[in-house]
Protein backbone atom coordinates (compact mmCIF):
# COMPACT_ATOMS: atom_id res chain seq x y z
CA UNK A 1 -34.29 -74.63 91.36
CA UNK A 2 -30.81 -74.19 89.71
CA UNK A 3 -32.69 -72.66 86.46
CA UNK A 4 -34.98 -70.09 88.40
CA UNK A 5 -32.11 -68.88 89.78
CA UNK A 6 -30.36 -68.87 86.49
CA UNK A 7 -33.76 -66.75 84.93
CA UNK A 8 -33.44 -64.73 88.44
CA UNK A 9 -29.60 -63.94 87.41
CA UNK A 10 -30.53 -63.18 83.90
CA UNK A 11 -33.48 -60.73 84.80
CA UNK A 12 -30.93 -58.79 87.09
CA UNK A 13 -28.03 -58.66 84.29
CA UNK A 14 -30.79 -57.00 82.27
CA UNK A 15 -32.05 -54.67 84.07
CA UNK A 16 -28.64 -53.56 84.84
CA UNK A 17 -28.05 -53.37 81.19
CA UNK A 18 -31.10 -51.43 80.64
CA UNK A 19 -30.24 -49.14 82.85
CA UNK A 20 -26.82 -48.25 81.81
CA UNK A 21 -28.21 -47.98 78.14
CA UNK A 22 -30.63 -45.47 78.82
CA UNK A 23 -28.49 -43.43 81.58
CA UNK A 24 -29.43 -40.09 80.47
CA UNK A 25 -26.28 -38.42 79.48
CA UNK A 26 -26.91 -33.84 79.90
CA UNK A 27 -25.55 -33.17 76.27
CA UNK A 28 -25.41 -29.20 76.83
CA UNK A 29 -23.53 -29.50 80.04
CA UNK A 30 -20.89 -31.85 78.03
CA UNK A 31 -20.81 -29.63 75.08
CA UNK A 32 -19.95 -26.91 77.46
CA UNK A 33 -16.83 -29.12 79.41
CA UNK A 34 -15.78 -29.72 75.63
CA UNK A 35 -15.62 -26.29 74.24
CA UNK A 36 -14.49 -24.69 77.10
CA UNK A 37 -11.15 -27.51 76.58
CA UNK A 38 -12.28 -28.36 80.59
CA UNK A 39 -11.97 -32.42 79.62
CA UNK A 40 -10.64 -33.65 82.73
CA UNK A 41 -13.94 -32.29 84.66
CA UNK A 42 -16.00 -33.81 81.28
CA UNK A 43 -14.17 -37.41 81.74
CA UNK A 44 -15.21 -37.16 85.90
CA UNK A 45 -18.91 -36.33 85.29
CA UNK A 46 -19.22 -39.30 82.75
CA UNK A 47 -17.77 -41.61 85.13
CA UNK A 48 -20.18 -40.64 87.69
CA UNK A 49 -23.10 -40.71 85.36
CA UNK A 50 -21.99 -44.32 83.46
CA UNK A 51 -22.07 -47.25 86.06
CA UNK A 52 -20.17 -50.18 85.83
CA UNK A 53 -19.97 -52.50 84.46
CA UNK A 54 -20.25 -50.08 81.23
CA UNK A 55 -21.08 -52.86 77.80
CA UNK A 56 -22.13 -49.63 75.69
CA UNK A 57 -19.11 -49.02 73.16
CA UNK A 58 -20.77 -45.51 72.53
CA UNK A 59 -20.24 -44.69 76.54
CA UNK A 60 -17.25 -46.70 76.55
CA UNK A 61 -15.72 -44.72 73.44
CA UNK A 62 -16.99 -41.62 75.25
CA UNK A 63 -15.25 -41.81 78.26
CA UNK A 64 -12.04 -43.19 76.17
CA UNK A 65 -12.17 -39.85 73.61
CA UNK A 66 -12.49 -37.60 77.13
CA UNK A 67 -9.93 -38.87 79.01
CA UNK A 68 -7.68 -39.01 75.72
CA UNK A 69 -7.97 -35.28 75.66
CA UNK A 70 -7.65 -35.05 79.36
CA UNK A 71 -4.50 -36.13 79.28
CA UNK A 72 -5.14 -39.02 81.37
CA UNK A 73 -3.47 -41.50 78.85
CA UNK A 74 -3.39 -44.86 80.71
CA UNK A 75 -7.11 -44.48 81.50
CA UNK A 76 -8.00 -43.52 77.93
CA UNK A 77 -6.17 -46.67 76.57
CA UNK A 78 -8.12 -48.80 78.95
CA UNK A 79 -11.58 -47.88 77.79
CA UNK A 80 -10.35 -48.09 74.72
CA UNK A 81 -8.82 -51.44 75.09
CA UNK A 82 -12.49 -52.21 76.42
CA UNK A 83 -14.36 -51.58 73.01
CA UNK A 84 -11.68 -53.31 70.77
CA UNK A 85 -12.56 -56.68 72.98
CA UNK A 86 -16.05 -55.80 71.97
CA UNK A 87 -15.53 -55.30 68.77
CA UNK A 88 -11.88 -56.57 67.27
CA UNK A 89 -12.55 -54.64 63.86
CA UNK A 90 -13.36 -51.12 65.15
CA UNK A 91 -10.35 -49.71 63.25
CA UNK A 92 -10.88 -46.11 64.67
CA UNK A 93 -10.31 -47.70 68.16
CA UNK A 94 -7.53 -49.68 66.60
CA UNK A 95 -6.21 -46.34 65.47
CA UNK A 96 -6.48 -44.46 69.37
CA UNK A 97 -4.61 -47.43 70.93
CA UNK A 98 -1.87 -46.55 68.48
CA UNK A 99 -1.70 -43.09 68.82
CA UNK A 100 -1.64 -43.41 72.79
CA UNK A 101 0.66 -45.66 73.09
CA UNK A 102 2.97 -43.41 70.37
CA UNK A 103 2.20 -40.49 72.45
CA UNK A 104 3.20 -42.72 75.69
CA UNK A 105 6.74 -43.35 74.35
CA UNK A 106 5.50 -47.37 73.68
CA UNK A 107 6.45 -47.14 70.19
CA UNK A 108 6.56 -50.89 70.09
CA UNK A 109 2.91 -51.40 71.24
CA UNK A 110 1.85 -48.83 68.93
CA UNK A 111 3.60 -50.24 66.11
CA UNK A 112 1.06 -53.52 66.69
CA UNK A 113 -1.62 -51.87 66.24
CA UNK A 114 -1.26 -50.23 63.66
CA UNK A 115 0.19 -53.20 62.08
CA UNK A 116 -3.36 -54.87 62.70
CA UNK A 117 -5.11 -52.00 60.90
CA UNK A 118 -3.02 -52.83 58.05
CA UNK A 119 -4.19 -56.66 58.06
CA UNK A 120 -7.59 -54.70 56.71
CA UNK A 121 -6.70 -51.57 55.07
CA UNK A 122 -3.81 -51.08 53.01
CA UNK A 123 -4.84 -47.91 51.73
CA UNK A 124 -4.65 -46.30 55.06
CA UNK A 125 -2.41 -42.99 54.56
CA UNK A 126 -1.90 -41.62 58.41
CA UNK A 127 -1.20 -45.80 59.90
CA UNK A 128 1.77 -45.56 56.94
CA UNK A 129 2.91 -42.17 58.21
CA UNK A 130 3.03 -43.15 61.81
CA UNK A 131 4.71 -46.33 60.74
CA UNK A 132 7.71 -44.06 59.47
CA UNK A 133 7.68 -42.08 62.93
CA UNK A 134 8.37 -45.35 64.58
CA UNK A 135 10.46 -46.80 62.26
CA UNK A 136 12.76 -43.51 62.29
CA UNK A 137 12.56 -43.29 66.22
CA UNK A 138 13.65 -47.01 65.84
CA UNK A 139 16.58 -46.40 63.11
CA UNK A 140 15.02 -48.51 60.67
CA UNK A 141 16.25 -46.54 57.75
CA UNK A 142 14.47 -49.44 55.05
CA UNK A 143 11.13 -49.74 57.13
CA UNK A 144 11.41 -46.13 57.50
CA UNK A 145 11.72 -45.39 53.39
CA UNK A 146 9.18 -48.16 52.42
CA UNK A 147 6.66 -46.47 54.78
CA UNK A 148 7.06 -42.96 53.34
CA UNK A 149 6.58 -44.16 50.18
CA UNK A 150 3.84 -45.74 50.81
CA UNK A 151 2.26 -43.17 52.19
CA UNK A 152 3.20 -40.56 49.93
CA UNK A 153 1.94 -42.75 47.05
CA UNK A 154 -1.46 -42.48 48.75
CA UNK A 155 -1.16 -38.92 49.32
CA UNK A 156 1.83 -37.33 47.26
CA UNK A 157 0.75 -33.78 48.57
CA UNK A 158 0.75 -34.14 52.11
CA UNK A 159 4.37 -32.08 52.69
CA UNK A 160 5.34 -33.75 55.99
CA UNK A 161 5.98 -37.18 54.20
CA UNK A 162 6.74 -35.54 50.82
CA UNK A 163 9.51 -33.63 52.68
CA UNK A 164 10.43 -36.19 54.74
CA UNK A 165 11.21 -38.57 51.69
CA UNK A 166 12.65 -36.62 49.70
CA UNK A 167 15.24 -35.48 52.20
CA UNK A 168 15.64 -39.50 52.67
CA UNK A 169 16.52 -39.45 48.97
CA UNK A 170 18.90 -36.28 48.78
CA UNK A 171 20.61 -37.93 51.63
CA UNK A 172 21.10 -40.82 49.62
CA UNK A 173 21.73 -38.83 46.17
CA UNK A 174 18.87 -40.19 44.97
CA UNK A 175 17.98 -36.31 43.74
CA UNK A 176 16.01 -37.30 40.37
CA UNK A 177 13.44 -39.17 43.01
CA UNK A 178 13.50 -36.24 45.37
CA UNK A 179 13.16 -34.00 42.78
CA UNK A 180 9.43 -35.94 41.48
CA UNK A 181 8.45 -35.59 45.29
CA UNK A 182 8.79 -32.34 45.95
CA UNK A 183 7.82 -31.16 42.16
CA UNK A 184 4.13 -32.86 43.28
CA UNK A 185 3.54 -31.42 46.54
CA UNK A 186 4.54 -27.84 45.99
CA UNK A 187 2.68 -28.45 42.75
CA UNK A 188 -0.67 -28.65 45.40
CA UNK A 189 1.18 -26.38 47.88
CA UNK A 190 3.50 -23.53 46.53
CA UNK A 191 3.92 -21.74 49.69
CA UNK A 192 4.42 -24.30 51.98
CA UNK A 193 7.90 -23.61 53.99
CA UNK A 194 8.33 -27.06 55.18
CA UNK A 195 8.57 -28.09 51.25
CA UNK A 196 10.32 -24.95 50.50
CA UNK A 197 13.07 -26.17 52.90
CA UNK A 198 13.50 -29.57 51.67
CA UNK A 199 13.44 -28.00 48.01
CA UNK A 200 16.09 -25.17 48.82
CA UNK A 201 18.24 -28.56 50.26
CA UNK A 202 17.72 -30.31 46.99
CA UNK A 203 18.98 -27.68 44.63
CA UNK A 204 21.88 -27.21 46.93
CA UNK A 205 22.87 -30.72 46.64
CA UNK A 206 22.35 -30.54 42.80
CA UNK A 207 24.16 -27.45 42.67
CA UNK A 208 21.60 -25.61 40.80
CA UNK A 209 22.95 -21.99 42.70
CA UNK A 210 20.51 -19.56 40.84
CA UNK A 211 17.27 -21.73 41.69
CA UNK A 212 18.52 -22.16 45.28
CA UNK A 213 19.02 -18.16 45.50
CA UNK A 214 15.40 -17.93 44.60
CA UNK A 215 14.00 -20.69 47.04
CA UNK A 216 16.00 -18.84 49.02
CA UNK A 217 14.80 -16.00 48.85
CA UNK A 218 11.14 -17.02 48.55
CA UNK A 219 11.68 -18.83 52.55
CA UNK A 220 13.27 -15.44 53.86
CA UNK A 221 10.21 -13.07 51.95
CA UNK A 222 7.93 -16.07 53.92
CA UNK A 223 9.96 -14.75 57.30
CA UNK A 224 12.06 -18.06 57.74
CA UNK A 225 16.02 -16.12 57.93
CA UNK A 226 17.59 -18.82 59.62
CA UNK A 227 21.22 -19.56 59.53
CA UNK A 228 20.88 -22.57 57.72
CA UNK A 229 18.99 -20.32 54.53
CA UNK A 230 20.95 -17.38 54.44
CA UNK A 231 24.36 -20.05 54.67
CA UNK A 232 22.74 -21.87 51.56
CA UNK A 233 22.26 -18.29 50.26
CA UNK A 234 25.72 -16.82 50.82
CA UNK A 235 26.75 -20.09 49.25
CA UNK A 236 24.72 -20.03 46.07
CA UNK A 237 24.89 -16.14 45.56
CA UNK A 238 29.39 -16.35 45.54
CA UNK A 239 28.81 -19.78 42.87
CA UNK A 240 26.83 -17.16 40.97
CA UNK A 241 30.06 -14.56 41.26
CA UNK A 242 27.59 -12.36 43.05
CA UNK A 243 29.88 -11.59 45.54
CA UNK A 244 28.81 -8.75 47.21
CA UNK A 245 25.46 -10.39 48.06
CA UNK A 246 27.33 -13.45 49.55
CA UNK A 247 28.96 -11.24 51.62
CA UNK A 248 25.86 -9.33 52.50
CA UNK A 249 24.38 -12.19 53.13
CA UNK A 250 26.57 -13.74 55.50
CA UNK A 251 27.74 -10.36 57.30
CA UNK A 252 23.61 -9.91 57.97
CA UNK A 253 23.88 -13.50 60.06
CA UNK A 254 23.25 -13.38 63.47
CA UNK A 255 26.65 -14.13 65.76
CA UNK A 256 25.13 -17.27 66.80
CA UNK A 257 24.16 -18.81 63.36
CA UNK A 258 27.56 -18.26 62.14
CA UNK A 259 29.91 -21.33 61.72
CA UNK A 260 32.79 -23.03 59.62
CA UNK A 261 31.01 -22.68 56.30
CA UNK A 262 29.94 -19.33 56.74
CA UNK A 263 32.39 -17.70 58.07
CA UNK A 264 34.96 -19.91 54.55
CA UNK A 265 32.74 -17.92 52.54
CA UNK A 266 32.77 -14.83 53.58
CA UNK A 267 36.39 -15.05 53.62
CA UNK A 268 36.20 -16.42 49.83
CA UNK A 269 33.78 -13.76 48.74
CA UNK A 270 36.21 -10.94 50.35
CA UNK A 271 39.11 -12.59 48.36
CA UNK A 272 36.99 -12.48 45.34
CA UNK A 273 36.29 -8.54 45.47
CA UNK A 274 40.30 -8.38 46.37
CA UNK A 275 40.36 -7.26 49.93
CA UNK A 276 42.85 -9.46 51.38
CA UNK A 277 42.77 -8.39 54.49
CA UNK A 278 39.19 -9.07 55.54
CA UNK A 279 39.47 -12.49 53.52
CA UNK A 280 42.46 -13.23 55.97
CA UNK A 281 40.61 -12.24 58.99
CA UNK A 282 37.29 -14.60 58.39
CA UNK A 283 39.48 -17.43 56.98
CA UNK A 284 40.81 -17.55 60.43
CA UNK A 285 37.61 -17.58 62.23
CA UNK A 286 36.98 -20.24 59.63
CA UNK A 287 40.07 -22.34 60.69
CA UNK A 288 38.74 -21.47 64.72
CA UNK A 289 35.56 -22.52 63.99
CA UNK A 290 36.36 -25.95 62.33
CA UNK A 291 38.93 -26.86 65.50
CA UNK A 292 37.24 -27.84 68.87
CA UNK A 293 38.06 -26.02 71.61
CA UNK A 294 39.36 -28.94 73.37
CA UNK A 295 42.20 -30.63 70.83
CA UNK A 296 44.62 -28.64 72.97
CA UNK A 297 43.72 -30.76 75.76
CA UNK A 298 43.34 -33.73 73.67
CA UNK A 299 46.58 -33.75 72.49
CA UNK A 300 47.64 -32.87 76.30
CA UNK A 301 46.41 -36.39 76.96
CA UNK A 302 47.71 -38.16 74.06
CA UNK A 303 51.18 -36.99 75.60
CA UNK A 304 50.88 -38.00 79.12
CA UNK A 305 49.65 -41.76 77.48
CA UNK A 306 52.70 -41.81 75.56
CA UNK A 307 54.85 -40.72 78.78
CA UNK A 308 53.29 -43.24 80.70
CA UNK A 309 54.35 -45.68 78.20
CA UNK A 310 57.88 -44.31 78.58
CA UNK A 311 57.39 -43.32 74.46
CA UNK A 312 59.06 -39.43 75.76
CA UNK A 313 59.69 -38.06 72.00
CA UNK A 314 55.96 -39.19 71.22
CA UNK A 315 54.87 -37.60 74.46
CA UNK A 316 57.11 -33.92 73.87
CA UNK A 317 55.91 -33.64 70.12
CA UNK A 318 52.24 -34.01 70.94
CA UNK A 319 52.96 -32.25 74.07
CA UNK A 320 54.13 -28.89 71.75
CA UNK A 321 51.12 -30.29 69.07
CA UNK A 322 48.80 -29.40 72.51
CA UNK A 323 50.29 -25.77 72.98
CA UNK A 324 49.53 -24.62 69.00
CA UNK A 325 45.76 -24.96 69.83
CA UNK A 326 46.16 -23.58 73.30
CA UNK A 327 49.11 -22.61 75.59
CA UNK A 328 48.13 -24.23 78.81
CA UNK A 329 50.63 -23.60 81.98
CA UNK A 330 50.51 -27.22 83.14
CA UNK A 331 51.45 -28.01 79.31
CA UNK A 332 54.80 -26.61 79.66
CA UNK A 333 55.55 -27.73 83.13
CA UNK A 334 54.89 -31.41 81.39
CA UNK A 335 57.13 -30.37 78.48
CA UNK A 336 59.62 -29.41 81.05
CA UNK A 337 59.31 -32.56 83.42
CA UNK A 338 59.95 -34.90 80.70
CA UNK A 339 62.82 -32.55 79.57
CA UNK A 340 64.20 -32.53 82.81
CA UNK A 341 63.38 -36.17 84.56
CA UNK A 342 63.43 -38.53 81.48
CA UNK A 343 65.42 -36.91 78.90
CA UNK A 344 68.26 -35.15 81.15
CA UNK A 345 67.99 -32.34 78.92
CA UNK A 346 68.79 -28.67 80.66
CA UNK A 347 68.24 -26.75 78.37
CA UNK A 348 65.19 -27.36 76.85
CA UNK A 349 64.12 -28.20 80.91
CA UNK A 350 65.03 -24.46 81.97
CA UNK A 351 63.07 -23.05 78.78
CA UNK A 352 60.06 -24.55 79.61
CA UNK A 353 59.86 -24.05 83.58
CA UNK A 354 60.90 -20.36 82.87
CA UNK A 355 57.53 -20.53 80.34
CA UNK A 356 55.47 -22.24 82.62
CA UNK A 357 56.40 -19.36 84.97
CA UNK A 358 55.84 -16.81 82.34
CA UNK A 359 52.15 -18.02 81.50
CA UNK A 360 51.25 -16.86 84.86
CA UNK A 361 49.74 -20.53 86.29
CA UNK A 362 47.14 -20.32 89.35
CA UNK A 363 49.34 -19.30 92.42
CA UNK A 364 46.32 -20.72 94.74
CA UNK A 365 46.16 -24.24 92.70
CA UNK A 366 49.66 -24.68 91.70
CA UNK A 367 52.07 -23.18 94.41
CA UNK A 368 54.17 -26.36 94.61
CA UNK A 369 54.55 -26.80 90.51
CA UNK A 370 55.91 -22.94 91.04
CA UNK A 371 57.66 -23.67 93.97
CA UNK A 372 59.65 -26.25 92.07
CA UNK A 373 59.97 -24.38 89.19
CA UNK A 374 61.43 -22.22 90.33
CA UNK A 375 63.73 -24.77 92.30
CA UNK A 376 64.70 -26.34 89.25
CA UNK A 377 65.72 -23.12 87.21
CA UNK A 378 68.07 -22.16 89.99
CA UNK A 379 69.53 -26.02 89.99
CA UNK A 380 70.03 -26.36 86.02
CA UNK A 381 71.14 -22.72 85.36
CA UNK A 382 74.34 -23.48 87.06
């Protein structure tokens, strides 16, 4: 009895097999779903036409590819999961669960499967270049270099890892190394700006200013102007004494691209061509630039530390250090306080309430510091 109904079992799992093999699948209407990009009504169809339990890896990889490019991530990775406990060597499939979990922010899921792809192939270019992502994403700087080299060994002109690596190696002044990089993928790839950038970086660092003027020029001819180019420009065309075209060059920037550097040489090249004046006037956006906005407040609250810790010269000097970046009412009304309070100095008290007055401080946010101001004044001036 107990083996007829075994046979009986067996004859059903069969025909359900059968079945779902030779479900008839309308190719044109899928071909249509696909190149009309309408994926997420693709992955519904095959789910109604595949019946579970699905054992085919082709219908199984099917439905994993549509939903993939559906969007619908989690479901994708779950077909896909399917086939690799089919079939544990299926490196393609080994490859998907990677790149899913990589585009699902599970770096450290991805990072084991591609990992196992590596147990088989170690000639695998893209499992080596997604390595690097992770390892980057991870700040594994030595992971990160021995996976770029890796893969640009396999494939020295791809330009994403060439430039990646040999930015890796500027960074770290390795620039003979960088320089053997880049030489072989723009040797495959002249035009390519992504190289172009890292190259224009390298001959910067190496100080080689009339080949950086032409990779310069070359990225801005290619429609790349970007502050960071025409800065390395400016840069490389005053090191050449070309100073009117560092000027040029900079004065051309847009407002926004402008910073420290830029605005140093610009001042520079205008001292070089003996126009004081304008050198003064972009040295001191230069100076501005480099100092941030808030060290007048940072300095406010070094002070009130130090008068807190009853440290009063500390506290007035960084106090007056606080009003050369940026002359702050409530700055001299401290200034004052400790004057007057701690110090029992009247003078230098009455100078800096009759400043605070004179800075014109909020009426509707700081009546009573006025108030007393003014109070005190009156008081000491006797």
């Amino acid at each position: 009895m107990k083996s007829i109904y075994c046979l009986l079992l067996l004859s059903i799992l069969s025909i359900r097999c059968f079945a779902q093999e030779t479900t008839k699948v309308d190719d044109a209407l899928l071909l249509d779903y696909y190149q009309n990009q309408r994926f997420a009504e693709a992955a519904d169809y095959l789910k109604k036409t595949y019946s579970e339990p699905i054992n085919s890896t082709k219908a199984l990889g099917q439905l994993a590819y549509t939903l993939n490019m559906a969007g619908r991530l989690a479901d994708a990775e779950g077909y896909y999961q399917r086939i690799y406990n089919i079939d544990s060597t299926n490196t393609p499939v080994l490859y998907s669960l990677g790149s899913l979990n990589l585009r699902r922010g599970n770096n450290d899921k991805a990072e084991v499967y591609y990992k196992r792809i590596l147990t088989r192939d170690i000639t695998n270019f893209m499992v080596y270049k997604q390595l690097a992502t992770i390892s980057h994403d991870k700040n594994d700087l030595t992971s990160y270099i021995v996976y770029l080299q890796k893969a640009n060994k396999l494939n020295p002109a791809e330009p994403d890892v060439a430039s990646d690596l040999s930015e890796v190696y500027i960074s770290m002044k390795f620039t003979a190394q960088a320089e053997k990089v880049l030489n072989a993928a723009i040797t495959a790839d002249p035009e390519n700006i992504v190289l172009l950038n890292s190259l224009m970086k390298l001959q910067y660092a190496q100080m080689k200013w009339p080949e950086t003027v032409g990779t310069c020029l070359k990225l801005v001819n290619y429609g790349n102007g970007s502050g960071q180019v025409l800065t390395k420009l400016g840069v490389a065309y005053y090191n050449t004494q070309n100073y009117d075209c560092s000027i040029s060059t900079f004065v051309s920037m847009d407002k926004i691209a402008r910073n420290e550097t830029s605005y140093y040489y610009t001042g520079l090249g205008y001292k070089a061509v003996k126009d004081q004046n304008m050198a003064i006037f972009y040295l001191q956006k230069a100076i501005i630039e480099g100092i941030s906005p808030n060290t007048g407040a940072y300095y406010g609250e070094v002070a009130d530390s130090n008068e807190k810790l009853h440290k009063f010269k500390k506290a007035i000097t960084a106090y007056q250090k606080s009003l050369e970046f940026d002359e702050t009412p409530m700055i001299y009304y401290s200034l004052a306080n400790v004057y007057d309070t701690n110090l029992k100095d009247k003078k230098s008290a009455v100078k800096y309430y009759k400043k605070y007055l004179a800075s014109k401080p909020p009426v509707d946010k700081q009546k009573g510091f006025i108030d007393y101001s003014k109070s005190r004044v009156a008081v000491l001036s006797k």
